[in-house]
N, C-alpha and C. Protein backbone atom coordinates (compact mmCIF):
# COMPACT_ATOMS: atom_id res chain seq x y z
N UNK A 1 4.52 21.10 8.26
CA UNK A 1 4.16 19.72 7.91
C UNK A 1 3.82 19.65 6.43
N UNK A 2 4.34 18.72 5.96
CA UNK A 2 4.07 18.33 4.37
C UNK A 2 2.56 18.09 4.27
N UNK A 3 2.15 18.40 2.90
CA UNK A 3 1.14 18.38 2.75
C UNK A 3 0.43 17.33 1.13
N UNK A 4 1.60 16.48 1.46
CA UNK A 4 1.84 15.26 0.67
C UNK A 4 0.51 14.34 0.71
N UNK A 5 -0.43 13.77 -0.09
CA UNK A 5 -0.93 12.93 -0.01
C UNK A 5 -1.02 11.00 0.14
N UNK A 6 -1.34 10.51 0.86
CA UNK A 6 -1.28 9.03 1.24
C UNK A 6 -2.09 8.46 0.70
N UNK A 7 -2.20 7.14 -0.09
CA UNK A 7 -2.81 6.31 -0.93
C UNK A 7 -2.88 5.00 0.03
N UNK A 8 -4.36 4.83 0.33
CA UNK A 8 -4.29 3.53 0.92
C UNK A 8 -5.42 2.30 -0.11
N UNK A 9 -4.73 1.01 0.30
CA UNK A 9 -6.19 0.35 -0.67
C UNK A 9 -7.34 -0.10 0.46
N UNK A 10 -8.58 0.20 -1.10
CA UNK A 10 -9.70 -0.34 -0.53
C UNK A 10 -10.17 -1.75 -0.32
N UNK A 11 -9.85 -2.57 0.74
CA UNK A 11 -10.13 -3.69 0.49
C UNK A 11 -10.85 -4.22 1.85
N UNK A 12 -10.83 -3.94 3.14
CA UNK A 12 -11.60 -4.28 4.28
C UNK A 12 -12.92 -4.11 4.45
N UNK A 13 -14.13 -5.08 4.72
CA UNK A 13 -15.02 -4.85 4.52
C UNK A 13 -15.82 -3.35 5.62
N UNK A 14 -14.82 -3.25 6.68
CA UNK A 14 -15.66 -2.14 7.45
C UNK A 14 -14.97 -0.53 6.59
N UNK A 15 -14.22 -0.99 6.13
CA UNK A 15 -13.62 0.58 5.24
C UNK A 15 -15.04 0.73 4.34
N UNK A 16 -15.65 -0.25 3.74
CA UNK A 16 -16.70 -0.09 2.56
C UNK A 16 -17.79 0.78 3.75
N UNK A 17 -18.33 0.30 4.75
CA UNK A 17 -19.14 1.30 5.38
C UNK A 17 -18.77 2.19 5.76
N UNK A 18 -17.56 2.35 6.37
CA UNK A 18 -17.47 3.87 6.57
C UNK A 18 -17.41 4.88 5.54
N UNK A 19 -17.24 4.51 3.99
CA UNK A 19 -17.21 5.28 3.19
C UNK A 19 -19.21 5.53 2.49
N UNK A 20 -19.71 5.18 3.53
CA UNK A 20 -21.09 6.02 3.16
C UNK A 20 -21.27 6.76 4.06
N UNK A 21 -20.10 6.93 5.00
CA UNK A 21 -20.51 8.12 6.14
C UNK A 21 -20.15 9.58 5.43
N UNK A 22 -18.86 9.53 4.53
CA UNK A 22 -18.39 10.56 4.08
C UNK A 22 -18.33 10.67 2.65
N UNK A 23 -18.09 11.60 1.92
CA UNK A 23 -18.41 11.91 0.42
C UNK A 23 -16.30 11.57 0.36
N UNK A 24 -15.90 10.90 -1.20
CA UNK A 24 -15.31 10.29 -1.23
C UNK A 24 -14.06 11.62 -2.13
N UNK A 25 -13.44 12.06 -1.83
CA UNK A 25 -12.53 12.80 -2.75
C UNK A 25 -11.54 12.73 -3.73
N UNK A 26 -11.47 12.96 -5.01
CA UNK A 26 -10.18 13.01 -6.05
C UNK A 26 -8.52 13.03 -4.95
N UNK A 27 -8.25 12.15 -5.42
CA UNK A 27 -6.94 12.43 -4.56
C UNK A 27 -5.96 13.36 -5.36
N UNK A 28 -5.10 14.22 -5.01
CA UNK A 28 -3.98 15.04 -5.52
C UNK A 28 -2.48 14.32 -5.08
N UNK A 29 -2.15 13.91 -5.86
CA UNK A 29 -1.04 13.16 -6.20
C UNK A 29 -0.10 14.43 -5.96
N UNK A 30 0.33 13.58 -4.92
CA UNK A 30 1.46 14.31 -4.49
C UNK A 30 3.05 14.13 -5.19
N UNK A 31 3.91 15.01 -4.45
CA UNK A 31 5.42 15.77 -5.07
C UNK A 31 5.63 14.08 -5.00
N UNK A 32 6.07 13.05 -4.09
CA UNK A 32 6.98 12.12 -4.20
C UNK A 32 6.45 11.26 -5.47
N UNK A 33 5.46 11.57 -6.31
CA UNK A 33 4.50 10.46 -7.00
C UNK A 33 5.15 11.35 -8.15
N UNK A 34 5.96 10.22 -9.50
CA UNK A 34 6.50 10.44 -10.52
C UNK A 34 4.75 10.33 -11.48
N UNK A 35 4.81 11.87 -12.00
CA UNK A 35 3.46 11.92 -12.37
C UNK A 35 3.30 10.93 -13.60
N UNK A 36 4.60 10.79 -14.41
CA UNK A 36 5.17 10.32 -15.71
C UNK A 36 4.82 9.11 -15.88
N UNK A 37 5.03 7.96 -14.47
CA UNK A 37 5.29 6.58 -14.40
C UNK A 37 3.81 6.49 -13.53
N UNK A 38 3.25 7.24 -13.08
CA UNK A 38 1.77 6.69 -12.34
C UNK A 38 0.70 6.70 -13.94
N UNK A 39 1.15 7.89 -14.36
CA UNK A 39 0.27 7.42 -16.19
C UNK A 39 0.71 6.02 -17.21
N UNK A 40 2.15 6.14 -17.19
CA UNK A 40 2.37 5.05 -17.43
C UNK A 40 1.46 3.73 -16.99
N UNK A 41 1.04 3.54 -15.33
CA UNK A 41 0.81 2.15 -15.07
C UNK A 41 -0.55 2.59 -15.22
N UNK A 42 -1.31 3.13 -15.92
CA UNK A 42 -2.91 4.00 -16.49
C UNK A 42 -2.86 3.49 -17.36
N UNK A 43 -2.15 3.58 -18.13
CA UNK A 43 -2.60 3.65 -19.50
C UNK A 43 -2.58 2.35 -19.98
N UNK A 44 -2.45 1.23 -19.14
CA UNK A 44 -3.08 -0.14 -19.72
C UNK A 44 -3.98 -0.95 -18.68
N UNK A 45 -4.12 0.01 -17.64
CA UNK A 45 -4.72 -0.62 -16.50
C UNK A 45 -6.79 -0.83 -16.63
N UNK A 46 -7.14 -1.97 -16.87
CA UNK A 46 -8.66 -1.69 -16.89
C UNK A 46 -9.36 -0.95 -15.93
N UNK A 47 -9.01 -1.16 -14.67
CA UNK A 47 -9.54 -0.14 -13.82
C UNK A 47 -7.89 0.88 -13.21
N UNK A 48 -8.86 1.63 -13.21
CA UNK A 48 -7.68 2.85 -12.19
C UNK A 48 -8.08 4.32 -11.59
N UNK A 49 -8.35 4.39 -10.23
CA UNK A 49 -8.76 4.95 -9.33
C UNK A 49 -8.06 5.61 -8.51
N UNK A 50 -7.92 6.77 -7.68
CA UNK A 50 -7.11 7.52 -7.11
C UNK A 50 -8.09 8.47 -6.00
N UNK A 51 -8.07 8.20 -5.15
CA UNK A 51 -8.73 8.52 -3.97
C UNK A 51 -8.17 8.66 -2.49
N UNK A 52 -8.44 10.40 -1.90
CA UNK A 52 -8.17 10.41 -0.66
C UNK A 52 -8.63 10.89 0.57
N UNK A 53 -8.29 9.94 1.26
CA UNK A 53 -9.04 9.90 2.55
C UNK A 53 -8.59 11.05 3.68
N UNK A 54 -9.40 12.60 4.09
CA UNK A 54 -8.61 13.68 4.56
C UNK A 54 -8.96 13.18 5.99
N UNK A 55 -8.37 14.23 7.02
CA UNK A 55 -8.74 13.71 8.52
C UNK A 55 -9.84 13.81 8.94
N UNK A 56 -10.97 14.48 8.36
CA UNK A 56 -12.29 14.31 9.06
C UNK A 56 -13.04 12.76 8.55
N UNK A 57 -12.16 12.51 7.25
CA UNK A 57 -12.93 11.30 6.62
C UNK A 57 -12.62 9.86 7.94
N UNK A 58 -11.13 10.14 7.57
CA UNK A 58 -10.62 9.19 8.50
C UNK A 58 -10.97 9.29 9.98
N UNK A 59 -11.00 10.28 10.90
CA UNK A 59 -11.57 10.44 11.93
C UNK A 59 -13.16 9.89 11.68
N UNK A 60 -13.53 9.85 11.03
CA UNK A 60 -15.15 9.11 10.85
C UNK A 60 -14.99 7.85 10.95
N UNK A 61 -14.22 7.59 9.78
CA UNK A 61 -13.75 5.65 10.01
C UNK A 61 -13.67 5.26 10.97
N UNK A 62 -12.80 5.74 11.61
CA UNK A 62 -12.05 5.35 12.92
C UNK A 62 -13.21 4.64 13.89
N UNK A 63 -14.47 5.30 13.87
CA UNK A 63 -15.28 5.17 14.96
C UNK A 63 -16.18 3.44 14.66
N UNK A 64 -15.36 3.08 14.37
CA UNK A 64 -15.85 1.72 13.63
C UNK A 64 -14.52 0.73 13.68
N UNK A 65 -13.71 1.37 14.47
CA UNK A 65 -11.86 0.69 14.52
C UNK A 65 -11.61 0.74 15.86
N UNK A 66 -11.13 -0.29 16.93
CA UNK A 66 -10.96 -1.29 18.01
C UNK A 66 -10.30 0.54 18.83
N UNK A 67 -10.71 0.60 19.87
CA UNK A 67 -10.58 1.73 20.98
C UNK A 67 -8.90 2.05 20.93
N UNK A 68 -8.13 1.33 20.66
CA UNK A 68 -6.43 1.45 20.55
C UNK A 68 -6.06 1.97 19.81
N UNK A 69 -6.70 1.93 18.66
CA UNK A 69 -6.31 2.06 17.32
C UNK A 69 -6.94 3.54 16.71
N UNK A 70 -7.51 4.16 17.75
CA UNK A 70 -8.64 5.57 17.35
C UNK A 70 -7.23 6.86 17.53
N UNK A 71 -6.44 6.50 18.52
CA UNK A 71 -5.68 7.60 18.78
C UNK A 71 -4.40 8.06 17.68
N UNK A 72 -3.90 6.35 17.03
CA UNK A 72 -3.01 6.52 15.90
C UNK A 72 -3.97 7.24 14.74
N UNK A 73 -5.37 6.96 14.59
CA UNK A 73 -5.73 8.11 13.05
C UNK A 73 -5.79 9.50 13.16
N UNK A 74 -6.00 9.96 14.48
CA UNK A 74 -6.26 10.84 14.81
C UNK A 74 -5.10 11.68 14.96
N UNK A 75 -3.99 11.12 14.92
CA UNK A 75 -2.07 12.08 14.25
C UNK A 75 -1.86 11.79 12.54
N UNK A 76 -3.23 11.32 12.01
CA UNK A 76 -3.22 11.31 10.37
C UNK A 76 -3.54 12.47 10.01
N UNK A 77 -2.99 12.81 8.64
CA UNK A 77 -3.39 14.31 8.16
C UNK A 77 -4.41 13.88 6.72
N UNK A 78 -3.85 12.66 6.48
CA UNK A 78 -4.63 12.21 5.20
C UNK A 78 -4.25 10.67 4.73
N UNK A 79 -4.78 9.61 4.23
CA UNK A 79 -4.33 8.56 3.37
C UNK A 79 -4.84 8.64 1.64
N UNK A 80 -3.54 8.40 0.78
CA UNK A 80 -4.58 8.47 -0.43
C UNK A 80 -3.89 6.99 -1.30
N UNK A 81 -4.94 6.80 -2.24
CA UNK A 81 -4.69 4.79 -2.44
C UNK A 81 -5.21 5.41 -3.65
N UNK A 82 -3.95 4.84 -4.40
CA UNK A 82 -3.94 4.76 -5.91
C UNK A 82 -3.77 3.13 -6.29
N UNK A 83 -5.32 2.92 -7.07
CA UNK A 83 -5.38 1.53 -7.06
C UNK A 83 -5.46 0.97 -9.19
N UNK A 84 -4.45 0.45 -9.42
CA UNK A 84 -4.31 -0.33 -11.00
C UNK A 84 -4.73 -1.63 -11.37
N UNK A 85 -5.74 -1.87 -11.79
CA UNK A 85 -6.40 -3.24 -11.87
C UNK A 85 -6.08 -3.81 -13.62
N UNK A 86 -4.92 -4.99 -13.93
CA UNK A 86 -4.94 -5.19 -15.19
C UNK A 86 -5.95 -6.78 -15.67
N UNK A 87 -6.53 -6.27 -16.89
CA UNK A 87 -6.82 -7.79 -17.28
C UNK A 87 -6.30 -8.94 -17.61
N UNK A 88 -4.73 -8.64 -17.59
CA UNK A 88 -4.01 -10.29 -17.81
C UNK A 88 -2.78 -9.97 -17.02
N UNK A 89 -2.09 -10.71 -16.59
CA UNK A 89 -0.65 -10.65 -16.08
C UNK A 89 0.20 -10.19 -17.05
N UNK A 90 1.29 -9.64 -16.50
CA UNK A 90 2.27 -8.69 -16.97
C UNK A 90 1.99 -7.62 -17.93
N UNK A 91 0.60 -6.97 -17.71
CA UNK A 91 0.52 -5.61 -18.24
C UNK A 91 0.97 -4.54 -18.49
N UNK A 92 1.30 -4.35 -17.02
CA UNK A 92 1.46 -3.01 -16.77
C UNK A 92 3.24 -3.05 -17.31
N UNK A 93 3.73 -1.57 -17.43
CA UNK A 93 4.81 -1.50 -17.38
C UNK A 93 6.23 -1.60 -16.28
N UNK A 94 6.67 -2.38 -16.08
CA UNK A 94 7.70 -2.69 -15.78
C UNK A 94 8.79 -1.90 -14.53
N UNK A 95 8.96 -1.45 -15.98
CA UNK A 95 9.71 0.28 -16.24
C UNK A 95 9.57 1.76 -15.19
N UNK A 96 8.27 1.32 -15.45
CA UNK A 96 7.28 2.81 -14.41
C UNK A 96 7.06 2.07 -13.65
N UNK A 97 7.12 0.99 -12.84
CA UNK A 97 7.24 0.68 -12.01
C UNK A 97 7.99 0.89 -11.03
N UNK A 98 9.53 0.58 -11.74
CA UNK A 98 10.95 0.77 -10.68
C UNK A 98 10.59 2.55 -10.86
N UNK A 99 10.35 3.03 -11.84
CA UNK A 99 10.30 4.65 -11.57
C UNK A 99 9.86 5.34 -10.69
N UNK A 100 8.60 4.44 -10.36
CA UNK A 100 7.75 5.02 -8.81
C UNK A 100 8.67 4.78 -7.63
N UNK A 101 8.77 3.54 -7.83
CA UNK A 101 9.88 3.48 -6.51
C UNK A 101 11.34 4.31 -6.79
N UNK A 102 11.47 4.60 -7.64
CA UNK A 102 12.92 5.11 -7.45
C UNK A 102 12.54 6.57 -6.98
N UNK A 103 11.32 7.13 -7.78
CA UNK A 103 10.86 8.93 -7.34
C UNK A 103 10.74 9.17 -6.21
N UNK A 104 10.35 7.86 -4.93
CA UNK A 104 10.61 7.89 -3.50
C UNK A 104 12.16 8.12 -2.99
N UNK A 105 12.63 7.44 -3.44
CA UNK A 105 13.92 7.04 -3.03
C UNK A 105 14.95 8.83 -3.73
N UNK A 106 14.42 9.48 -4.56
CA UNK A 106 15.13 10.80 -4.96
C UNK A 106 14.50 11.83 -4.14
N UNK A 107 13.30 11.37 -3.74
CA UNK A 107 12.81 12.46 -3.08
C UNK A 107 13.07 12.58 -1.51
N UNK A 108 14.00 11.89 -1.18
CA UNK A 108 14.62 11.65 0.39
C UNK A 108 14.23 11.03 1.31
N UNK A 109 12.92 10.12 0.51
CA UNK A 109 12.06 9.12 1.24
C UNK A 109 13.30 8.08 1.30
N UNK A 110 13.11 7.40 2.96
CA UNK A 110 13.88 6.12 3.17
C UNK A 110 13.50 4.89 2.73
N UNK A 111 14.01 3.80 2.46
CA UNK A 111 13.46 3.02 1.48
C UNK A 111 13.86 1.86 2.80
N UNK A 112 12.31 1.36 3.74
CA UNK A 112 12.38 0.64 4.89
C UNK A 112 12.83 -0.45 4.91
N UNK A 113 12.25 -1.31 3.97
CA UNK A 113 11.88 -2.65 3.53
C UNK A 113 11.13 -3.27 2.47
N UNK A 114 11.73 -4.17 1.68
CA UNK A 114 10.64 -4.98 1.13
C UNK A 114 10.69 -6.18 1.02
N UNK A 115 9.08 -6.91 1.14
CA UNK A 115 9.04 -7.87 1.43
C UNK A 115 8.49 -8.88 -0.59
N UNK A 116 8.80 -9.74 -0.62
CA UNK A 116 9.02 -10.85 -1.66
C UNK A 116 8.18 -11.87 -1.48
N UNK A 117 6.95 -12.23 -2.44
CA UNK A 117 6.76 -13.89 -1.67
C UNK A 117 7.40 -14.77 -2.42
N UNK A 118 7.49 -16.09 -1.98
CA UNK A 118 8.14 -16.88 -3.32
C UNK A 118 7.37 -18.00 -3.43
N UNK A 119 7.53 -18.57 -4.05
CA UNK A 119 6.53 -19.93 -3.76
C UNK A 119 6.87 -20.57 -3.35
N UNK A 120 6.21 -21.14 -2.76
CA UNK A 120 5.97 -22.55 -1.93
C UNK A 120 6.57 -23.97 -2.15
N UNK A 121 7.36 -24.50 -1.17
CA UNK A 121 8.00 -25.53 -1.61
C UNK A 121 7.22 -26.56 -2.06
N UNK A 122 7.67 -27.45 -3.26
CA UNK A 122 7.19 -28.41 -3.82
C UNK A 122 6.55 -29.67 -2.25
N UNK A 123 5.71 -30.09 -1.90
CA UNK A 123 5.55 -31.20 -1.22
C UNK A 123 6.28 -32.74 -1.92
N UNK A 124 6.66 -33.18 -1.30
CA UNK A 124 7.47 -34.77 -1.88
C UNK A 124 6.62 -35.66 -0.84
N UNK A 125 5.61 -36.68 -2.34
CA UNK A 125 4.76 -37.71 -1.63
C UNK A 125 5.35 -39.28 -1.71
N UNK A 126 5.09 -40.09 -0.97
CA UNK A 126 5.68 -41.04 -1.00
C UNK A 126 4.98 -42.01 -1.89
N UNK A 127 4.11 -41.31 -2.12
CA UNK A 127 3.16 -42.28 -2.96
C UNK A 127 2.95 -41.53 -4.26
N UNK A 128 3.74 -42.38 -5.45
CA UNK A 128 4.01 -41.13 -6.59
C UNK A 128 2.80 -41.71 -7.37
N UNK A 129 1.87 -42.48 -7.01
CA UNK A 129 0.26 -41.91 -7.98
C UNK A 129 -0.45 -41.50 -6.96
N UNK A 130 -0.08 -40.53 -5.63
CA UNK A 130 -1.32 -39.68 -5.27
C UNK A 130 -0.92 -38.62 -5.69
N UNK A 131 -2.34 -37.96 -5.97
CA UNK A 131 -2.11 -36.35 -6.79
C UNK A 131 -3.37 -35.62 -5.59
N UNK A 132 -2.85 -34.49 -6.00
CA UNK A 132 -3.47 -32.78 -4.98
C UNK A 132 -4.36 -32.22 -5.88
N UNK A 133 -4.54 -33.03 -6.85
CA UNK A 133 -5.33 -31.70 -7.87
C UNK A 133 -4.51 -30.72 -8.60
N UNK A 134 -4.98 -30.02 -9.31
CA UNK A 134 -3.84 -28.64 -10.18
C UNK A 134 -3.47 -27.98 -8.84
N UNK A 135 -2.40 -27.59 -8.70
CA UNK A 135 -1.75 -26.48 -7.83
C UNK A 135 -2.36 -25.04 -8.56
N UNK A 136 -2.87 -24.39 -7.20
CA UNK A 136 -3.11 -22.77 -7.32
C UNK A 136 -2.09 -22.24 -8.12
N UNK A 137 -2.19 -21.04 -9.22
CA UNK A 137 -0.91 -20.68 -9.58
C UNK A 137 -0.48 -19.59 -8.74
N UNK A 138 1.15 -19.44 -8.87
CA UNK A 138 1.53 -18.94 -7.94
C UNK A 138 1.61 -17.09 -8.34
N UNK A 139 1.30 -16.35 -7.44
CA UNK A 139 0.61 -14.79 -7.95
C UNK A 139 2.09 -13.90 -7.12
N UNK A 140 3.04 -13.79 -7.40
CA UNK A 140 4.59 -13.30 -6.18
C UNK A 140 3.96 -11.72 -6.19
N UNK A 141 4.33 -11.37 -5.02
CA UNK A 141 3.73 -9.86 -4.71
C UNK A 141 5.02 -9.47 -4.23
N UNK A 142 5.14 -8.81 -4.71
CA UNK A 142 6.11 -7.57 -3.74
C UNK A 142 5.17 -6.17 -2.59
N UNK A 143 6.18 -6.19 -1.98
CA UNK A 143 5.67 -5.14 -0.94
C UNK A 143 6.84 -3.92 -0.84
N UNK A 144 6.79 -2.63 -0.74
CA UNK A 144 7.72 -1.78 -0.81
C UNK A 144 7.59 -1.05 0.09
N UNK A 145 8.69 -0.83 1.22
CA UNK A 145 7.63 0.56 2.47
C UNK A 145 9.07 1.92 2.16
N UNK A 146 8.32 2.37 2.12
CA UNK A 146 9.25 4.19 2.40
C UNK A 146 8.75 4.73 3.75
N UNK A 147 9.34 5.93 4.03
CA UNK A 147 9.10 6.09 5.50
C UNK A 147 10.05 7.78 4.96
N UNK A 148 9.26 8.69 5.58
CA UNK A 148 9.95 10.24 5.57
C UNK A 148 9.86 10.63 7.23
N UNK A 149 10.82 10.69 7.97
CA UNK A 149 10.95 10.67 9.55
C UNK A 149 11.31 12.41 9.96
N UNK A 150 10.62 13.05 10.96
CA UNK A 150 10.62 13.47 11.54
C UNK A 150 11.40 13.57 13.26
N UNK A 151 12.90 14.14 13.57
CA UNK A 151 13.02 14.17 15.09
C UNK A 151 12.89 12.47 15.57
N UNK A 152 13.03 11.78 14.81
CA UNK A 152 12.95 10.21 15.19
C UNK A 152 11.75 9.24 15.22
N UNK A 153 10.50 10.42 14.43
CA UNK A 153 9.37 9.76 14.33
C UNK A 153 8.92 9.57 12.73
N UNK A 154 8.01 8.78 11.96
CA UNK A 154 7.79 8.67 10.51
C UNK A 154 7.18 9.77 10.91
N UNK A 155 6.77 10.52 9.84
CA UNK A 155 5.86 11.97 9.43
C UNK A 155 5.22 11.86 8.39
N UNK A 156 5.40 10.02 7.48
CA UNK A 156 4.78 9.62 6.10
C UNK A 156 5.12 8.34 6.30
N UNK A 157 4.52 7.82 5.51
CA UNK A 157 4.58 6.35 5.00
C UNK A 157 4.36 6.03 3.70
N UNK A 158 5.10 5.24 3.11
CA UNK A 158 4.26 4.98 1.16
C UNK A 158 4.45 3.23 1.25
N UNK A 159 3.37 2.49 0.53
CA UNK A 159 3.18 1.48 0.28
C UNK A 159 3.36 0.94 -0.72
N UNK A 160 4.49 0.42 -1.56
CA UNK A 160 4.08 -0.05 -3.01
C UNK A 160 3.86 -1.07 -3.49
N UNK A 161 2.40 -1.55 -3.47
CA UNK A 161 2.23 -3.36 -3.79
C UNK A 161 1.81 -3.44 -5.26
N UNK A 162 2.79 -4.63 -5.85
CA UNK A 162 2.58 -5.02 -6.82
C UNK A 162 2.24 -6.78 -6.81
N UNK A 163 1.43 -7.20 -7.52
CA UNK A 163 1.92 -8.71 -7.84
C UNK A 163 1.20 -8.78 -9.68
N UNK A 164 1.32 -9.63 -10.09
CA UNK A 164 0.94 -9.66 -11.71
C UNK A 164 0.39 -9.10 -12.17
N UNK A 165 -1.15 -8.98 -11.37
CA UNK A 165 -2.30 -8.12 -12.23
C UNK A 165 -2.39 -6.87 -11.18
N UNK A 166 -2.17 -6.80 -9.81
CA UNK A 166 -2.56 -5.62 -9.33
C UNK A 166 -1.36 -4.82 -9.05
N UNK A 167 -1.59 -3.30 -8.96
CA UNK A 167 -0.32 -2.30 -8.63
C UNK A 167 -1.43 -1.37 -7.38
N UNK A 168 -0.45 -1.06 -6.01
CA UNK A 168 -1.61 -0.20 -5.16
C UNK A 168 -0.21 0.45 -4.81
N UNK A 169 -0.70 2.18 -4.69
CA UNK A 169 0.00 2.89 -4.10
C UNK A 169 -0.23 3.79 -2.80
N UNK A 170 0.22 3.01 -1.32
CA UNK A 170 -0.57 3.62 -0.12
C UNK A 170 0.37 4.84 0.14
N UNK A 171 -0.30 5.84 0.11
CA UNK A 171 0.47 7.25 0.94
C UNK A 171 -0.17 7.44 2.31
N UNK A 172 0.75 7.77 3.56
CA UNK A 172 -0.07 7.79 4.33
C UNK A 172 0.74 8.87 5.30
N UNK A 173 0.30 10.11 5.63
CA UNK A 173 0.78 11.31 6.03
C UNK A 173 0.47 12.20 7.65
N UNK A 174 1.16 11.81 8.33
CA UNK A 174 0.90 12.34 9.56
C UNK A 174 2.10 11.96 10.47
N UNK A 175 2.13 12.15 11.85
CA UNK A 175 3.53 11.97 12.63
C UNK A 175 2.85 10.62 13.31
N UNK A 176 3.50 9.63 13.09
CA UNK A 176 3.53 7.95 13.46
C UNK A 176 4.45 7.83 13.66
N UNK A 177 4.85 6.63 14.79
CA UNK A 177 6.39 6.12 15.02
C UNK A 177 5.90 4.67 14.45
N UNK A 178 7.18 3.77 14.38
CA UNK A 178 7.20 2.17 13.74
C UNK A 178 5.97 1.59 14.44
N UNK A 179 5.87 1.42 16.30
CA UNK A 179 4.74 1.23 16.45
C UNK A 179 3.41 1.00 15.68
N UNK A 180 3.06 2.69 15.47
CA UNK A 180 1.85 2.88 15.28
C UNK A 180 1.38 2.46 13.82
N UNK A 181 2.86 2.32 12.91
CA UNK A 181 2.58 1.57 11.59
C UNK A 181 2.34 0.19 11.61
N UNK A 182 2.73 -0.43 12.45
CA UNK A 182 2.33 -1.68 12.31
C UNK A 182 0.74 -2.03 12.85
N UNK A 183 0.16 -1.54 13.81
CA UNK A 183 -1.02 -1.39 13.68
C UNK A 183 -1.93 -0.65 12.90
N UNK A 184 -1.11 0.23 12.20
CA UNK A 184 -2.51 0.21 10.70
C UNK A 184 -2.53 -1.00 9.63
N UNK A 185 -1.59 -1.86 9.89
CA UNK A 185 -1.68 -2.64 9.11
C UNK A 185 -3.21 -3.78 8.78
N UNK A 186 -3.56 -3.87 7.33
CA UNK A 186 -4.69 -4.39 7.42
C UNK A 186 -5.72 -3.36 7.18
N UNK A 187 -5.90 -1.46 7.92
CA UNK A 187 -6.40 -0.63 8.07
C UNK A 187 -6.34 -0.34 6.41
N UNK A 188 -7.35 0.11 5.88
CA UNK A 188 -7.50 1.45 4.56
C UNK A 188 -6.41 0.70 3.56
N UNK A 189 -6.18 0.07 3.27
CA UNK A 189 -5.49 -0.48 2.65
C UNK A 189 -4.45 -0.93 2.63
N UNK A 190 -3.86 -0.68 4.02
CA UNK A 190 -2.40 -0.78 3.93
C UNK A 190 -1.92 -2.51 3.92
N UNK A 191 -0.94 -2.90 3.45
CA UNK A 191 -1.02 -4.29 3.47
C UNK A 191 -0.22 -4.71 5.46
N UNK A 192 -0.27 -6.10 5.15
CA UNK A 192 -0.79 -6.93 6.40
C UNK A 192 0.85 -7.36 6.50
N UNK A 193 2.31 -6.04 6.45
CA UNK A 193 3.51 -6.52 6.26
C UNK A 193 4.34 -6.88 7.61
N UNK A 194 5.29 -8.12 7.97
CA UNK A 194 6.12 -8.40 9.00
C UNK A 194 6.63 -7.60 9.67
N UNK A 195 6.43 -7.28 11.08
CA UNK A 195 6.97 -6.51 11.71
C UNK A 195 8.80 -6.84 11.81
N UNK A 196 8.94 -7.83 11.25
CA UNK A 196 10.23 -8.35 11.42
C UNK A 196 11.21 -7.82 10.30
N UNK A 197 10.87 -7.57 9.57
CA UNK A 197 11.29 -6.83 8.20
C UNK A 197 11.95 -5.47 8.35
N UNK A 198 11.51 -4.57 9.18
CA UNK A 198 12.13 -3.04 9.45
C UNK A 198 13.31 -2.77 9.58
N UNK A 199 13.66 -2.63 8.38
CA UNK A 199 15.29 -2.52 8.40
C UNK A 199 15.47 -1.51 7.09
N UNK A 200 16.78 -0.42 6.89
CA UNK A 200 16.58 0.14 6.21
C UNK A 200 17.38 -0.29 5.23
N UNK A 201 16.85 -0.34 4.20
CA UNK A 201 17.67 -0.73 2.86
C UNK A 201 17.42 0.78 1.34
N UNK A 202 18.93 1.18 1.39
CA UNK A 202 18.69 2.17 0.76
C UNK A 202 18.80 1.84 -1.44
């Protein structure tokens, strides 16, 4: 079994308590992670953090996660969440962006799906002096899933979310089938992506 590290983000409020159960570890950036293009999206990022979660950590979490959901962490070997926080839109580089995703895609990781948001259709009022107020601006995220399969089961997972100001990179390492990925979703960071989407696009 690979001994690849998984990056999940921190963003659920019961992940914040379980991380005073356990002491929090440097993550080791693993072989599929282009070391070149993860400095790249560093070196303009105001915050940037790299942290991973091993199986006793996650087996701790767990005990704070719905009785169904205890048996999928417990075939985890590790998650690690590399998280890039910029102070203005379009910071980061570009460039090292597609590089991360492409270092998956050379390294024989399958490239599952990704998901796009777009914005939102204009509303048409019939009454052209009522107004909504300023419209929210619109923030497009991409979502990226890789998947390294085992005998017909994932044996990894990688997450790559970007939208303007944030970049998160979820690694997530153990034997899971499609199932059991869609219920981590929401979990340790992983994002909250369509089960309808699973399709492989190379």
């Amino acid at each position: 079994m690979s001994n690849r590290r998984l990056t999940p983000l921190v963003s659920p409020a019961w992940l914040a308590a379980a991380l005073f159960l356990v002491p929090m570890a440097r993550a080791q950036q693993g072989a599929p992670l282009a070391a070149q293009a993860m400095d790249a999206l560093a070196a303009r990022a105001a915050f940037h953090t790299d942290m991973t979660f091993d199986a006793a950590m996650l087996q701790a979490a767990s005990q704070i996660m719905p009785d169904e959901d205890k048996p999928i962490i417990a075939k985890l070997h590790s998650i690690t969440v590399h998280t890039f926080r910029y102070s203005a839109p379009g910071m980061y580089d570009a460039a090292a962006m597609e590089a991360v995703r492409a270092q998956y895609r050379a390294d024989g990781w399958t490239h599952l799906m990704t998901k796009q948001t777009h914005p939102p259709a204009e509303a048409v009022s019939a009454d052209p002096a009522a107004t909504a107020g300023p419209a929210k601006p619109f923030d497009p995220t991409r979502t990226d899933v890789f998947v390294r399969t085992d005998h017909g089961n994932f044996d990894g997972a990688v997450f790559v979310v970007a939208n303007a100001r944030n970049v998160n990179v979820i690694v997530v390492d153990g034997m899971i089938s499609p199932l059991d990925l869609l219920h981590l979703r929401g979990h340790f960071g992983i994002p909250k992506f369509g089960g309808d989407g699973f399709e492989s696009r190379q």
